[in-house]
N, C-alpha and C. Protein backbone atom coordinates (compact mmCIF):
# COMPACT_ATOMS: atom_id res chain seq x y z
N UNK A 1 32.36 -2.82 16.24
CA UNK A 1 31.27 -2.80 17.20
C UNK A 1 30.23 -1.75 16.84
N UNK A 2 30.94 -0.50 16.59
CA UNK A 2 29.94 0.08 15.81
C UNK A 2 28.43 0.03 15.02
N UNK A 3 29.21 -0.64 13.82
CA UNK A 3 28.64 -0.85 13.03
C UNK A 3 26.98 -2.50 13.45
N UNK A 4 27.70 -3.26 13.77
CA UNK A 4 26.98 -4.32 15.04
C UNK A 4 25.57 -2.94 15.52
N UNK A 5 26.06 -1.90 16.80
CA UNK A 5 24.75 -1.54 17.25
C UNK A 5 23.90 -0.46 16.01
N UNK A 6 24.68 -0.18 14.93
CA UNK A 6 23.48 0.18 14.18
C UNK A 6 23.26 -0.72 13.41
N UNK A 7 23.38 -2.28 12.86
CA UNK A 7 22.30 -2.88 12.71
C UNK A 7 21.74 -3.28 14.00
N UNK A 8 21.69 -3.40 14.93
CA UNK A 8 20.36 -4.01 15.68
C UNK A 8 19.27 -2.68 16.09
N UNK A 9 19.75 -1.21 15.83
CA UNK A 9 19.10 -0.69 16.16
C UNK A 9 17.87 -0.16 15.18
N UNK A 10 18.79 -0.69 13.75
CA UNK A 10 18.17 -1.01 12.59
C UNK A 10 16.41 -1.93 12.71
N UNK A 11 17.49 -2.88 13.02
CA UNK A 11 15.98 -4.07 13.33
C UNK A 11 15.24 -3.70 14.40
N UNK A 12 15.96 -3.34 15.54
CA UNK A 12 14.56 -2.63 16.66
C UNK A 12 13.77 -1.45 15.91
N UNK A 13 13.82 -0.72 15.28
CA UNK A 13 13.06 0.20 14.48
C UNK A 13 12.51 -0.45 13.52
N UNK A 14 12.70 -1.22 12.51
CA UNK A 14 12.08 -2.06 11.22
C UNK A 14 11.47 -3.22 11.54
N UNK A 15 11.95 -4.12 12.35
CA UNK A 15 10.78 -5.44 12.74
C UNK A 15 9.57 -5.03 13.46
N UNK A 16 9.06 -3.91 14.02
CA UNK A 16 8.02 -4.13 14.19
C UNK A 16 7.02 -3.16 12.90
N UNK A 17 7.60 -2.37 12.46
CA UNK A 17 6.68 -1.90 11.35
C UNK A 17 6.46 -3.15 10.50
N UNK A 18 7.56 -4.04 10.02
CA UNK A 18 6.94 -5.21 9.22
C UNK A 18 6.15 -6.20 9.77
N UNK A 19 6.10 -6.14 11.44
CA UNK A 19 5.19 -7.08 11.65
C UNK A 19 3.69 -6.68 11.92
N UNK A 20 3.98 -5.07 11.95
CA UNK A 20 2.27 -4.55 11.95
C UNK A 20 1.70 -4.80 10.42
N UNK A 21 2.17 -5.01 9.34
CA UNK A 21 1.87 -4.67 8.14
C UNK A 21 1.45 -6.07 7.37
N UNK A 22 0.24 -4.99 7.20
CA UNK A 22 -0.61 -6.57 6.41
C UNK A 22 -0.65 -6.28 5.00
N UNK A 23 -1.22 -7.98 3.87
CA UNK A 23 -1.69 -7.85 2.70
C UNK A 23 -2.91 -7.82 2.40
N UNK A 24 -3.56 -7.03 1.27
CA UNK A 24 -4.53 -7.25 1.39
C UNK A 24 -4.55 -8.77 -0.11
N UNK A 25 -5.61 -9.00 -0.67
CA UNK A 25 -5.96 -9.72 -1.41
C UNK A 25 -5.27 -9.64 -3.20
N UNK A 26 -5.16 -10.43 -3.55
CA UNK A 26 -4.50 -9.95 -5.20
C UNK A 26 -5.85 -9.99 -5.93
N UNK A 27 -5.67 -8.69 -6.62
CA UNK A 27 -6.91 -8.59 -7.53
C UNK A 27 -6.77 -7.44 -8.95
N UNK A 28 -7.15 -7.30 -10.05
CA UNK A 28 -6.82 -6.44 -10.78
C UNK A 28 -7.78 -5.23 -10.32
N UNK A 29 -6.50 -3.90 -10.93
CA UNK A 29 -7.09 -2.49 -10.63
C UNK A 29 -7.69 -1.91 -11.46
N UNK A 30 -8.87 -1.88 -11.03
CA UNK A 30 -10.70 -1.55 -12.15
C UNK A 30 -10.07 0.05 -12.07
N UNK A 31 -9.85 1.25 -11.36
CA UNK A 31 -9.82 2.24 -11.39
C UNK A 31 -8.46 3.03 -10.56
N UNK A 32 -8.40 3.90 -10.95
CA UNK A 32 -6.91 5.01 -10.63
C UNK A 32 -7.83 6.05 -10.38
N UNK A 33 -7.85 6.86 -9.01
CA UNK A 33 -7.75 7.78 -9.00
C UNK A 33 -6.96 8.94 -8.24
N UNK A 34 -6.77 10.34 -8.60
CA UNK A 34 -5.93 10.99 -7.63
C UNK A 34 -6.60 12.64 -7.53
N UNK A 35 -6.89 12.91 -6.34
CA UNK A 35 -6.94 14.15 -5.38
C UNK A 35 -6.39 14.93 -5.43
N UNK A 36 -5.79 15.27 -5.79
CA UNK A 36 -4.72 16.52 -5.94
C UNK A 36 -4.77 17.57 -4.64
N UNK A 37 -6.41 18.08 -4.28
CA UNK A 37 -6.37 18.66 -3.25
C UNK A 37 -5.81 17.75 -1.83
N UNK A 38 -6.46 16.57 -2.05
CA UNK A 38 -6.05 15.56 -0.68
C UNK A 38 -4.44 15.44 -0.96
N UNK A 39 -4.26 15.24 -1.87
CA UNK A 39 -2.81 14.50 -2.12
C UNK A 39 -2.58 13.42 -1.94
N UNK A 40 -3.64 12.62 -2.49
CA UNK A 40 -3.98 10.95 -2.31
C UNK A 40 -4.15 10.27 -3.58
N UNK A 41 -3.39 9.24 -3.92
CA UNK A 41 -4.00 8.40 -5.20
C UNK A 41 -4.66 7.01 -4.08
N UNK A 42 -5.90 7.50 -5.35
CA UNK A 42 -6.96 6.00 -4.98
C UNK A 42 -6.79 4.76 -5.84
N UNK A 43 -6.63 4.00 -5.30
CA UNK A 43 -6.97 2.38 -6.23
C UNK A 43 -7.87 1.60 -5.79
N UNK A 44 -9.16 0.91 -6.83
CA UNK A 44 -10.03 0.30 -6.33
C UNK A 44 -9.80 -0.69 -7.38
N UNK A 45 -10.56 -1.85 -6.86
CA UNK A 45 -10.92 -2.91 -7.67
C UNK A 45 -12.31 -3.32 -7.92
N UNK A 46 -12.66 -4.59 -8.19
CA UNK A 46 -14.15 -5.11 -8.28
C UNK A 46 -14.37 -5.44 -7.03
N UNK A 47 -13.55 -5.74 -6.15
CA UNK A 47 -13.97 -6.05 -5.13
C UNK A 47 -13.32 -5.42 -3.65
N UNK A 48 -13.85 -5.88 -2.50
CA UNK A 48 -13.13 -5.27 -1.48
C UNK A 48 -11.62 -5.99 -1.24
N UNK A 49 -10.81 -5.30 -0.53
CA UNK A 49 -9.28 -5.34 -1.09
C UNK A 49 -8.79 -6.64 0.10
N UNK A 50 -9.98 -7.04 0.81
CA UNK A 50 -9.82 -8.12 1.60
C UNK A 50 -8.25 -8.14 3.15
N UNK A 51 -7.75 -6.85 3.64
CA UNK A 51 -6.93 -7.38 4.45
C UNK A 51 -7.67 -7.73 5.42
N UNK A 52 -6.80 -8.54 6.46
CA UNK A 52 -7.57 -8.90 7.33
C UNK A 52 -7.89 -8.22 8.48
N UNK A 53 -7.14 -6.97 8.57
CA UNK A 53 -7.72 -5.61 9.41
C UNK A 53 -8.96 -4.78 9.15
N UNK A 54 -8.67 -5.08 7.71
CA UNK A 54 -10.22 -3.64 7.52
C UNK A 54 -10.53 -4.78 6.17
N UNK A 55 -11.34 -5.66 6.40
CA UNK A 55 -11.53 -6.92 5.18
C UNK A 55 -12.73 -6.09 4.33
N UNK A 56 -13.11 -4.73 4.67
CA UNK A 56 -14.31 -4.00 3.63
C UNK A 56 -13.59 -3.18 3.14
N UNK A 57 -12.51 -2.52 3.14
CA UNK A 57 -11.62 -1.91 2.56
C UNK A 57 -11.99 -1.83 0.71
N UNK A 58 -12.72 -0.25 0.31
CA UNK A 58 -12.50 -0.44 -0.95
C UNK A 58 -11.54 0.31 -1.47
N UNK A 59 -10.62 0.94 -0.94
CA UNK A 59 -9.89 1.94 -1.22
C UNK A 59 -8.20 1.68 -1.01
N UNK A 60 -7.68 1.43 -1.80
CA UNK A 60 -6.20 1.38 -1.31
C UNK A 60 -5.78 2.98 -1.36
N UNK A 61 -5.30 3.13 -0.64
CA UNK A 61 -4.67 4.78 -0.50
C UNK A 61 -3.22 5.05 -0.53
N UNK A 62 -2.51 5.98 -1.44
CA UNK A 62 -0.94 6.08 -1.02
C UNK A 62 -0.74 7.78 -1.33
N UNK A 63 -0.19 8.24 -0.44
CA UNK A 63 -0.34 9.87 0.07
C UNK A 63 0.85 9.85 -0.57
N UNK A 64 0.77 11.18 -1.23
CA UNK A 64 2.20 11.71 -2.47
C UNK A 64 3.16 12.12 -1.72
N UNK A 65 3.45 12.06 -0.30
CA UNK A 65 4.60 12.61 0.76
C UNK A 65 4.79 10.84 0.52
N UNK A 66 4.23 9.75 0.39
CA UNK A 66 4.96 8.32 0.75
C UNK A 66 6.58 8.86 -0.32
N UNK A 67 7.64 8.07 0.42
CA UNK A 67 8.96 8.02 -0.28
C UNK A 67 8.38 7.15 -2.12
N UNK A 68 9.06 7.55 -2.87
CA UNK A 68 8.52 7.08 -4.08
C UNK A 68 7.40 6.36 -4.73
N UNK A 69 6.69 7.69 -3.71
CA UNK A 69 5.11 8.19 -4.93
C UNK A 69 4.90 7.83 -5.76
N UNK A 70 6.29 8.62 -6.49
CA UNK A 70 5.99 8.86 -8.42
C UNK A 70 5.79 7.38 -9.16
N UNK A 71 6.81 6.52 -8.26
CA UNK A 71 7.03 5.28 -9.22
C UNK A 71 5.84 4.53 -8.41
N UNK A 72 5.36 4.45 -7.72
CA UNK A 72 4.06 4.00 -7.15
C UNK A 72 3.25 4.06 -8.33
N UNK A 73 2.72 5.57 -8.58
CA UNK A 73 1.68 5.99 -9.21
C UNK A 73 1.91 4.75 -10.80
N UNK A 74 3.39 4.97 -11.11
CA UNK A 74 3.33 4.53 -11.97
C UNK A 74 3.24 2.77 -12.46
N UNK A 75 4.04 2.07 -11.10
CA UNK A 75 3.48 0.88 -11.42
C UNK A 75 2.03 0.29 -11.16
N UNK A 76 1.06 1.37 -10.33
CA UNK A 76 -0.21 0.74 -10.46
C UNK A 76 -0.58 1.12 -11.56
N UNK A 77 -0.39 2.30 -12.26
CA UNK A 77 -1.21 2.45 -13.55
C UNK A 77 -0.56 1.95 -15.24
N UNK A 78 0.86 1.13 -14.65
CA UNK A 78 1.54 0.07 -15.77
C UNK A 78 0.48 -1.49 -15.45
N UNK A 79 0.34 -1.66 -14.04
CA UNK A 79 -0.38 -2.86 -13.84
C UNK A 79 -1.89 -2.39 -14.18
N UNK A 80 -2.50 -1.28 -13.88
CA UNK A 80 -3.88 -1.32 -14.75
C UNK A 80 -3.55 -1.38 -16.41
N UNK A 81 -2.98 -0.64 -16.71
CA UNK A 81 -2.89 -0.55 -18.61
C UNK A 81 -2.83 -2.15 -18.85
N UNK A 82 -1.87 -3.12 -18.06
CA UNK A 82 -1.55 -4.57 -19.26
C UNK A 82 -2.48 -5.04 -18.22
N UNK A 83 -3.17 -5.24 -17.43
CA UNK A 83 -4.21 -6.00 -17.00
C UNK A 83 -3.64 -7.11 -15.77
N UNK A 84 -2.71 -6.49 -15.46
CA UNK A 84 -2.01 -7.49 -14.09
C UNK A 84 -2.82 -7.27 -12.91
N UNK A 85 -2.16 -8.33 -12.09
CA UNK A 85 -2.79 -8.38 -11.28
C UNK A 85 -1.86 -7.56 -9.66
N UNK A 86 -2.55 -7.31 -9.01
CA UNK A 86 -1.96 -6.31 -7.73
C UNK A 86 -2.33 -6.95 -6.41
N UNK A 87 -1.27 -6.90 -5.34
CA UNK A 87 -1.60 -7.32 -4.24
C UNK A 87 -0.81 -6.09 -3.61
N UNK A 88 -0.93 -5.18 -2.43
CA UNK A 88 -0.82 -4.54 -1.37
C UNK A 88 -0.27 -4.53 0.05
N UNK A 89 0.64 -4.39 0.01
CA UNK A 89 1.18 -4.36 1.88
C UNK A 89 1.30 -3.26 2.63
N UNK A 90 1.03 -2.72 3.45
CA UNK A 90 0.49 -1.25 4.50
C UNK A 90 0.02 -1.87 5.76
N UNK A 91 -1.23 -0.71 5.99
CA UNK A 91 -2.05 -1.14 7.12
C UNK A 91 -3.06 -0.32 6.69
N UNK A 92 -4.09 -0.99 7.40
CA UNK A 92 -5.11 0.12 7.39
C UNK A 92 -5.71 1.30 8.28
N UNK A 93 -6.67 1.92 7.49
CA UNK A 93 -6.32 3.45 7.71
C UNK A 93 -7.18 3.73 9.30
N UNK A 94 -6.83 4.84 9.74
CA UNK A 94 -7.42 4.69 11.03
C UNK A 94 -8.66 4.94 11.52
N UNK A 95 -8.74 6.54 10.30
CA UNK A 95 -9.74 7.12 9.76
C UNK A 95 -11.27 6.67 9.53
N UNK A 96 -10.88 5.05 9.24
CA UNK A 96 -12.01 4.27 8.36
C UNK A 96 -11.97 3.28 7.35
N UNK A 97 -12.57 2.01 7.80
CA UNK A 97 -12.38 0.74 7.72
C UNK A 97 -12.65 0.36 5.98
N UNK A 98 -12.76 2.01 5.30
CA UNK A 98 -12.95 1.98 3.64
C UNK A 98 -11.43 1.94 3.04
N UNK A 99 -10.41 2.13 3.79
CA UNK A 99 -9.57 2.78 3.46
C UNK A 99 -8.02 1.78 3.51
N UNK A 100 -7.00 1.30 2.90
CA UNK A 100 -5.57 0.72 3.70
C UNK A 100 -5.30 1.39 2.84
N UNK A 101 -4.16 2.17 4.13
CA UNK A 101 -3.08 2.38 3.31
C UNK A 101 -1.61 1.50 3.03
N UNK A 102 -1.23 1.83 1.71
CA UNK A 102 -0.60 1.00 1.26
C UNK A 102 0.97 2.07 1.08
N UNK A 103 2.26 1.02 1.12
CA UNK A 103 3.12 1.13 1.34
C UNK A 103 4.48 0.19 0.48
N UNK A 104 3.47 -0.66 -0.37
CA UNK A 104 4.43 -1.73 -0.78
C UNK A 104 3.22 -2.09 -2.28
N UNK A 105 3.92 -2.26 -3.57
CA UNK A 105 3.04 -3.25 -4.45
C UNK A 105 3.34 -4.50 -4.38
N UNK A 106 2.69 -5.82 -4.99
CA UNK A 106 3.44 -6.64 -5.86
C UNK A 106 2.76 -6.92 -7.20
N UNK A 107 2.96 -6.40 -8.08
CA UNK A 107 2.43 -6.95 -9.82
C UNK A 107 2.67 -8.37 -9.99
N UNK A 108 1.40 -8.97 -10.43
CA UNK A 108 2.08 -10.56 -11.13
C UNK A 108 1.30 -10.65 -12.18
């Protein structure tokens, strides 16, 4: 029985973060950049990153406190080097409708 209420308490905590969380558009990543003072890597493309929360969004954002940063950093800038393509899952930022943050890749 235990084990039973920590998965459902599992899913009451995790189904609704996945159902707030949008994609934005698949598109290749024109540029990498990172802040060091902010503690932010930027990813932009040619175009706006299209979610359907903040659809002007040119900025994908992922803050170096996200749980595995490092390998973040590194599969967007393995998918910029061979020329793949990137799609995004987060939300966007609250701050400003330039901005989602992102939380998830997918390379194809």
């Amino acid at each position: 029985m235990c084990v039973f209420k920590k998965l459902v308490l599992a899913l009451v905590v995790l189904l609704p973060n996945l159902a707030m969380a949008e994609t934005t558009n698949t598109q290749t990543v024109k540029s990498v950049l990172f802040d060091a003072a902010a503690n932010y890597l930027y990813v932009t493309a040619a175009n706006a990153w299209g979610a359907p929360g903040c659809p002007s969004a040119l900025y994908i954002t992922i803050n170096a406190t996200t749980p595995g940063f490092k390998q973040f950093f590194a599969a967007v800038l393995a998918a910029q080097a061979s020329g793949k393509t990137v799609r995004f899952q987060g939300t966007c930022n609250a701050s400003g409708s330039n901005y989602f943050d992102a939380t998830y890749i997918e390379i194809q």
